[in-house]
Protein backbone atom coordinates (compact mmCIF):
# COMPACT_ATOMS: atom_id res chain seq x y z
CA UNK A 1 -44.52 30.24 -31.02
CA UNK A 2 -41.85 28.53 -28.81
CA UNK A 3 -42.96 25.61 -27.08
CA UNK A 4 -40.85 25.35 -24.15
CA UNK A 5 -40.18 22.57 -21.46
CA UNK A 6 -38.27 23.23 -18.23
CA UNK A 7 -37.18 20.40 -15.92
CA UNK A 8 -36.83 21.21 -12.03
CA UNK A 9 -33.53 20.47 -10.47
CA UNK A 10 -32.48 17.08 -11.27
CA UNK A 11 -31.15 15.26 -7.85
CA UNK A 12 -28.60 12.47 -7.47
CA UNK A 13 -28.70 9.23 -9.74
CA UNK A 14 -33.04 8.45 -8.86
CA UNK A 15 -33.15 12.38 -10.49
CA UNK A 16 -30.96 11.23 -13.75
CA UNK A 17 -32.68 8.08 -14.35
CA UNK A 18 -36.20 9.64 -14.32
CA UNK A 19 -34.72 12.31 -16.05
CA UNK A 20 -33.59 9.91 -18.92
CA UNK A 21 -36.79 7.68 -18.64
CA UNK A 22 -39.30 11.04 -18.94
CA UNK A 23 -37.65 13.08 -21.26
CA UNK A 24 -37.44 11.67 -23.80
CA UNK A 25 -41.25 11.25 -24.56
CA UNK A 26 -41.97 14.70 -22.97
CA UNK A 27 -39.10 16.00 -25.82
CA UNK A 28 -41.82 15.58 -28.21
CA UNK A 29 -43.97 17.84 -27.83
CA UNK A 30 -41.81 20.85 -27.24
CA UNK A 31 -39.72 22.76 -29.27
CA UNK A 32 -36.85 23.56 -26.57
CA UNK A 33 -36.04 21.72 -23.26
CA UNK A 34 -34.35 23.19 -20.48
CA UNK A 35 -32.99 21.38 -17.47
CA UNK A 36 -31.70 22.37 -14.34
CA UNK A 37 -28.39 19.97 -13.12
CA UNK A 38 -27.79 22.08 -10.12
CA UNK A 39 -27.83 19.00 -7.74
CA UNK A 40 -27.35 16.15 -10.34
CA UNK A 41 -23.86 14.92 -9.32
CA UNK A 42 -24.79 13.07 -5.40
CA UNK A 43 -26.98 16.30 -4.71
CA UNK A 44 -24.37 18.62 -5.30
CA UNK A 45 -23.53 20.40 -8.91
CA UNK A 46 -23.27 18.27 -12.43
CA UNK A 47 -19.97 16.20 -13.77
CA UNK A 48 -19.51 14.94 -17.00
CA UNK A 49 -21.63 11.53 -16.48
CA UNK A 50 -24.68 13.91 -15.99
CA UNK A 51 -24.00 16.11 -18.71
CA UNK A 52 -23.75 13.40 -21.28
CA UNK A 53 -26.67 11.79 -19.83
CA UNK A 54 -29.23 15.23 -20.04
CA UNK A 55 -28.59 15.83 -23.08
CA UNK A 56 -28.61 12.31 -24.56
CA UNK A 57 -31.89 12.48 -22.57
CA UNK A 58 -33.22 15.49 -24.88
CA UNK A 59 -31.92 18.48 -23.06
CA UNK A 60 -31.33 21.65 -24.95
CA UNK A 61 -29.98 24.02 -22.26
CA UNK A 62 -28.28 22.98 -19.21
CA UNK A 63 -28.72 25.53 -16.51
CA UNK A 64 -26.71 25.30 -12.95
CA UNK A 65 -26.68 27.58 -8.96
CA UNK A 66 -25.15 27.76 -5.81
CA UNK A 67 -23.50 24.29 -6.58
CA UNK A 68 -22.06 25.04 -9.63
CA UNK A 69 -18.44 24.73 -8.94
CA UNK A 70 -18.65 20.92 -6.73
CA UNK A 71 -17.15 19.52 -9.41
CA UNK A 72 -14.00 19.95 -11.45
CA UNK A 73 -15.22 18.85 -14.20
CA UNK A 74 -17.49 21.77 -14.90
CA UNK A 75 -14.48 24.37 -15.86
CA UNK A 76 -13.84 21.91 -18.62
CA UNK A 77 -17.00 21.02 -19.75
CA UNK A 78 -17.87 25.27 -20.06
CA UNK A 79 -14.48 25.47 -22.25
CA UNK A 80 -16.32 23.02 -24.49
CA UNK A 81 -19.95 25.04 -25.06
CA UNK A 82 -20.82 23.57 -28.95
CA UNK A 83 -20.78 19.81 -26.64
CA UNK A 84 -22.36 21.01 -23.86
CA UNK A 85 -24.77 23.89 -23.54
CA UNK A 86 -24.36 24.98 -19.96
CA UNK A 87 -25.36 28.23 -18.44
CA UNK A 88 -24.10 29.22 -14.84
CA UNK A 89 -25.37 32.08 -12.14
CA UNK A 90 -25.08 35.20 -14.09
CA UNK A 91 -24.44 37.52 -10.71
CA UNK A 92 -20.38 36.79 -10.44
CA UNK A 93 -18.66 39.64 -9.75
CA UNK A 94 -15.62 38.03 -11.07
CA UNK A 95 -15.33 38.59 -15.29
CA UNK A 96 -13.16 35.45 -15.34
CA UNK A 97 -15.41 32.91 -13.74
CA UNK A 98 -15.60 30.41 -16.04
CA UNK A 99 -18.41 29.81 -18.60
CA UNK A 100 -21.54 32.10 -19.32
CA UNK A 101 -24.51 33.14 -17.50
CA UNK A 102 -27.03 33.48 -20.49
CA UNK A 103 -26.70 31.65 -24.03
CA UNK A 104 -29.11 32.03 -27.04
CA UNK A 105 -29.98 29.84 -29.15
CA UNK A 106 -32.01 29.55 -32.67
CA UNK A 107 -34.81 27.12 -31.96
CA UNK A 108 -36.65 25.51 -34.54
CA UNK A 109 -40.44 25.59 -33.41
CA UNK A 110 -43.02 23.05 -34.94
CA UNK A 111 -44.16 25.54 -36.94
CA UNK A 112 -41.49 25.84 -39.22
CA UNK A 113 -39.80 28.63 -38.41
CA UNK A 114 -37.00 29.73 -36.30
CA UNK A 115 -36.73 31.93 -32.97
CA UNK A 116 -34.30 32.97 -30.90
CA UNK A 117 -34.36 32.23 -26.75
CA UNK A 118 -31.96 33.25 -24.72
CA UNK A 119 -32.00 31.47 -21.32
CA UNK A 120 -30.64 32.82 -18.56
CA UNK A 121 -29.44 31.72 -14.98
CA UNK A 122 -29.61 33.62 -11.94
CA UNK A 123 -28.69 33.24 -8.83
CA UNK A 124 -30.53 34.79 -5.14
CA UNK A 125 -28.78 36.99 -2.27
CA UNK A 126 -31.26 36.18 0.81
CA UNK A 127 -30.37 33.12 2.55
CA UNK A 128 -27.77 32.32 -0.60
CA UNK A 129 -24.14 33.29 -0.83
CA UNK A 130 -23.38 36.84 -1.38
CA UNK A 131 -22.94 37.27 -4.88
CA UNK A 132 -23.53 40.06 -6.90
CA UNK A 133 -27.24 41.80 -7.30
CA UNK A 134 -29.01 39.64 -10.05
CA UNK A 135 -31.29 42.54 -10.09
CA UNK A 136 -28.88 44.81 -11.91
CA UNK A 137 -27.20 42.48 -13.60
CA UNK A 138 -30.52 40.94 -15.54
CA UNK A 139 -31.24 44.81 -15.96
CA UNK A 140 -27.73 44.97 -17.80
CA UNK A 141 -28.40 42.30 -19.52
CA UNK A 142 -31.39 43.34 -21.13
CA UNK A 143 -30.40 46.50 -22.16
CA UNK A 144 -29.06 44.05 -25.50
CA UNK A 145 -31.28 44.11 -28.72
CA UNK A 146 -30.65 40.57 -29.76
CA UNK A 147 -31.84 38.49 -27.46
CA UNK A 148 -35.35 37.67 -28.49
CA UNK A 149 -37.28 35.81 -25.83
CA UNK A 150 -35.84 35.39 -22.38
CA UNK A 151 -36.36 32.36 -20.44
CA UNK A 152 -34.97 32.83 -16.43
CA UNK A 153 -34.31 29.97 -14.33
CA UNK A 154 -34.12 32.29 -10.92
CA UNK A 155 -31.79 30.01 -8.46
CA UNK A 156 -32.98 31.27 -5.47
CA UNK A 157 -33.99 30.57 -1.61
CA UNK A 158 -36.67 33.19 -0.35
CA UNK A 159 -39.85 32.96 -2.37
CA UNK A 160 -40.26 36.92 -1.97
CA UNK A 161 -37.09 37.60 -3.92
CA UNK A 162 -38.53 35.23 -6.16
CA UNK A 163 -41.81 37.31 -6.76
CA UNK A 164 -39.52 40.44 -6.73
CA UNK A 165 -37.83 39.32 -9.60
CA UNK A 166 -40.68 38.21 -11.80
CA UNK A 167 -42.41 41.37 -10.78
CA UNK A 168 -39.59 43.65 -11.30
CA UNK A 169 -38.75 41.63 -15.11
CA UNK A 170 -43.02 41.23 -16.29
CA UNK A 171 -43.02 42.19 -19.32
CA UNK A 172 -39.28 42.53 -20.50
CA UNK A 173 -38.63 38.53 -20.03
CA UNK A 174 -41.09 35.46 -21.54
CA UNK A 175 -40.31 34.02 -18.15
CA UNK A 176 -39.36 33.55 -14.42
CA UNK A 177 -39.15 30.20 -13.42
CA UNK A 178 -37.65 29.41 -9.65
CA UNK A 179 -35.53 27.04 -8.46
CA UNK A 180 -33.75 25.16 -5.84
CA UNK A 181 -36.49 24.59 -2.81
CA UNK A 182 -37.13 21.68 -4.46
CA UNK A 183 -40.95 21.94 -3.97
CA UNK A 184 -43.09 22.59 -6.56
CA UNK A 185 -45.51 26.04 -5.90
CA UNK A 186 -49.48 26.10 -6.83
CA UNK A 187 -48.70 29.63 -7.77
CA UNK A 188 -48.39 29.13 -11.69
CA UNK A 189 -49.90 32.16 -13.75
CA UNK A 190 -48.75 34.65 -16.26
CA UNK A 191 -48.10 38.56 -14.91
CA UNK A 192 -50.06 40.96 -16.03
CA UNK A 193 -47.76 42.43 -18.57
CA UNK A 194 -46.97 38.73 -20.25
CA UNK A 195 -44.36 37.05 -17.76
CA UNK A 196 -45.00 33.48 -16.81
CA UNK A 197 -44.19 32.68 -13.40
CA UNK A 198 -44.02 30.28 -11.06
CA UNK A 199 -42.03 30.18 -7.51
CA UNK A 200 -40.28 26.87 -7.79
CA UNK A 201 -40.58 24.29 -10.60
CA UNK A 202 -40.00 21.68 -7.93
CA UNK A 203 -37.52 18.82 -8.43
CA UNK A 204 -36.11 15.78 -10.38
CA UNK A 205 -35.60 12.59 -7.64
CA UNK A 206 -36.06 10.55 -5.14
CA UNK A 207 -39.83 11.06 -4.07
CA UNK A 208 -39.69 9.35 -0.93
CA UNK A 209 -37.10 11.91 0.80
CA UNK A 210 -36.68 15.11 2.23
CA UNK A 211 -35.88 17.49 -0.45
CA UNK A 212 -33.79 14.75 -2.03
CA UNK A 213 -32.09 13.26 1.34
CA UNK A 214 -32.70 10.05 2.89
CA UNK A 215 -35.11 11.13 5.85
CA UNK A 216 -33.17 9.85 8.62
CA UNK A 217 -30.25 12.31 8.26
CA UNK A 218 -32.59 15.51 8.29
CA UNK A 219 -34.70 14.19 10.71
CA UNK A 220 -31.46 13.08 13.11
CA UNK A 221 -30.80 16.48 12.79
CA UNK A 222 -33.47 18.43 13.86
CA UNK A 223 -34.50 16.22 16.80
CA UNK A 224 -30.86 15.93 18.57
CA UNK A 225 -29.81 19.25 17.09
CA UNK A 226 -26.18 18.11 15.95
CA UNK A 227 -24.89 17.92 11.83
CA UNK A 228 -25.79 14.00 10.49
CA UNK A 229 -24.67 12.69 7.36
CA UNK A 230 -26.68 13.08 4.47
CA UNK A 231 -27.59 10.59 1.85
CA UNK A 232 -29.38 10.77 -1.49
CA UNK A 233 -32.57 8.45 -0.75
CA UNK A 234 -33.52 5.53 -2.54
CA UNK A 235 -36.52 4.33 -4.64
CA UNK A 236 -39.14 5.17 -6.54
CA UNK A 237 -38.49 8.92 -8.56
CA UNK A 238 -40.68 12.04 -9.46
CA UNK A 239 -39.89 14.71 -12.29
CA UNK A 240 -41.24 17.92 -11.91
CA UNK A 241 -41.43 20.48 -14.70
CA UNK A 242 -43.33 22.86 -16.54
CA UNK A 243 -44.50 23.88 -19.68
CA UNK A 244 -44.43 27.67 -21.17
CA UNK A 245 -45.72 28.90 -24.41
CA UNK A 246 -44.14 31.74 -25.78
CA UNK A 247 -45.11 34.21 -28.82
CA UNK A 248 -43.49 37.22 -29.68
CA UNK A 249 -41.45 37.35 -26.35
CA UNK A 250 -44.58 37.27 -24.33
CA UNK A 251 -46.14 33.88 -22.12
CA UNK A 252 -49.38 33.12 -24.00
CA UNK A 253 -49.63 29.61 -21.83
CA UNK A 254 -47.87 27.99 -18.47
CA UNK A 255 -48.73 24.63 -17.11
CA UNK A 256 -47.16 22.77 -14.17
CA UNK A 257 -46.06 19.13 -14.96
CA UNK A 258 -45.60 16.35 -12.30
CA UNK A 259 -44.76 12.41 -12.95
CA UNK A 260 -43.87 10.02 -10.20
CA UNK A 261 -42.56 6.12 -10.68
CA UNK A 262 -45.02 3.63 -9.52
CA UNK A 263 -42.05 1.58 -8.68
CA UNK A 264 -38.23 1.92 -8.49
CA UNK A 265 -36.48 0.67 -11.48
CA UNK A 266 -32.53 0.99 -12.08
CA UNK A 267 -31.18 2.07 -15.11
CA UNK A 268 -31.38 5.91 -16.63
CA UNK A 269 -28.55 8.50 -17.21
């Protein structure tokens, strides 16, 4: 059995440095932890500072979305996949966008033996950019033999094409995790046929914020209806994640997990 750990979108420097003060403990007790940078790097994609810090942090698999390409580092850091374990939006149309958009790996499991996972990324059409239909292409995908479990980080807006997905993949995948709302959904449960699901694993940062931003930019915006700067807030940090047992390719367990800093503290990642 896998015991696996996924980490909501990590946000801005709060997100690393509860990132690097939680995982490390929560590393433990899992056998594979995967973490979503999408928004590391000032809210938008992951640079080579975050990288480093994730994975000195405890992450396994680095997974990515509609930010993927902020930051220039990320073409090198995906020509460099032993150091850094990155998986971008599968859906590209393109066959030379740089890096991959599933990875497997041979996990060790704490008991003893060794499994294969393949995570993948994918990336939603309604309110997203267009890209191409993760629908087929996760159906491509899984025509392969060799995969072993899947674990799907589903990068997407609308909760229905969320739902759709997991739906449309129960019983062919371990799991459909979604993210990029940045709130975490009471809707954890396994499908009937054996996928775990769960809407949106929530996020990784500042707790006192909307989704991540200082309030007073969002809120400037919606009362005098014009664009405001945004900020990454301040303060005190939450991590959101969850846990999923796997066996045999199949959820046998999924639990939502939720810490929040008493107090703000510097350091981290």
């Amino acid at each position: 059995m896998i015991k696996l750990l996924f980490v909501g979108d990590v946000f801005g420097q709060p997100g690393r440095r509860m990132l690097g003060k939680t995982l490390p403990d929560l590393r433990r007790d899992v056998d594979f932890a995967v973490v979503n940078m999408e928004n590391s790097a000032g809210g938008f994609g992951m640079h080579r500072e975050a990288a480093e810090g994730a994975l000195r942090a405890g992450a396994d698999c680095m997974t990515l979305g509609n930010h993927a390409w902020q930051h220039r580092d990320i073409n090198k850091l995906m020509q460099d996949p032993e150091s850094y374990p990155i998986v971008r939006p599968l859906n590209y149309a393109d066959p030379a966008t740089p890096g991959v958009g599933w990875r497997t790996f041979e996990v060790q499991t704490g008991g003893g033996q060794t499994e294969r996972l393949t995570v993948v990324n994918l990336l939603g059409r309604v309110f997203m950019d267009q890209v191409s239909n993760p629908f087929s292409a996760i159906d491509q995908l899984l025509e392969r033999d060799d995969l072993g479990s899947v674990f799907v980080d589903f990068h997407a807006e609308a909760s229905s094409e969320k739902a759709g997905m997991a739906w449309h993949l129960d019983g062919r995948v371990a799991a459909v995790i979604g993210t990029h709302t940045h709130v975490p959904t009471a809707d954890t449960r396994i499908l009937p046929l054996g996928t775990a699901f769960q809407t949106d694993a929530g996020f990784t940062g500042p707790h006192d914020s909307i989704i991540g931003s200082d309030p007073a930019g969002p809120v400037a915006r919606f009362v005098t209806e014009r664009p405001h700067r945004y900020a990454v807030a301040e303060g005190r940090a939450e991590l959101n994640a969850v846990y999923v047992q796997i066996e045999a390719g199949r959820a046998v367990g999924i639990e939502r997990y939720r810490a929040i800093e008493e107090t703000h503290e510097e350091g981290g990642l």
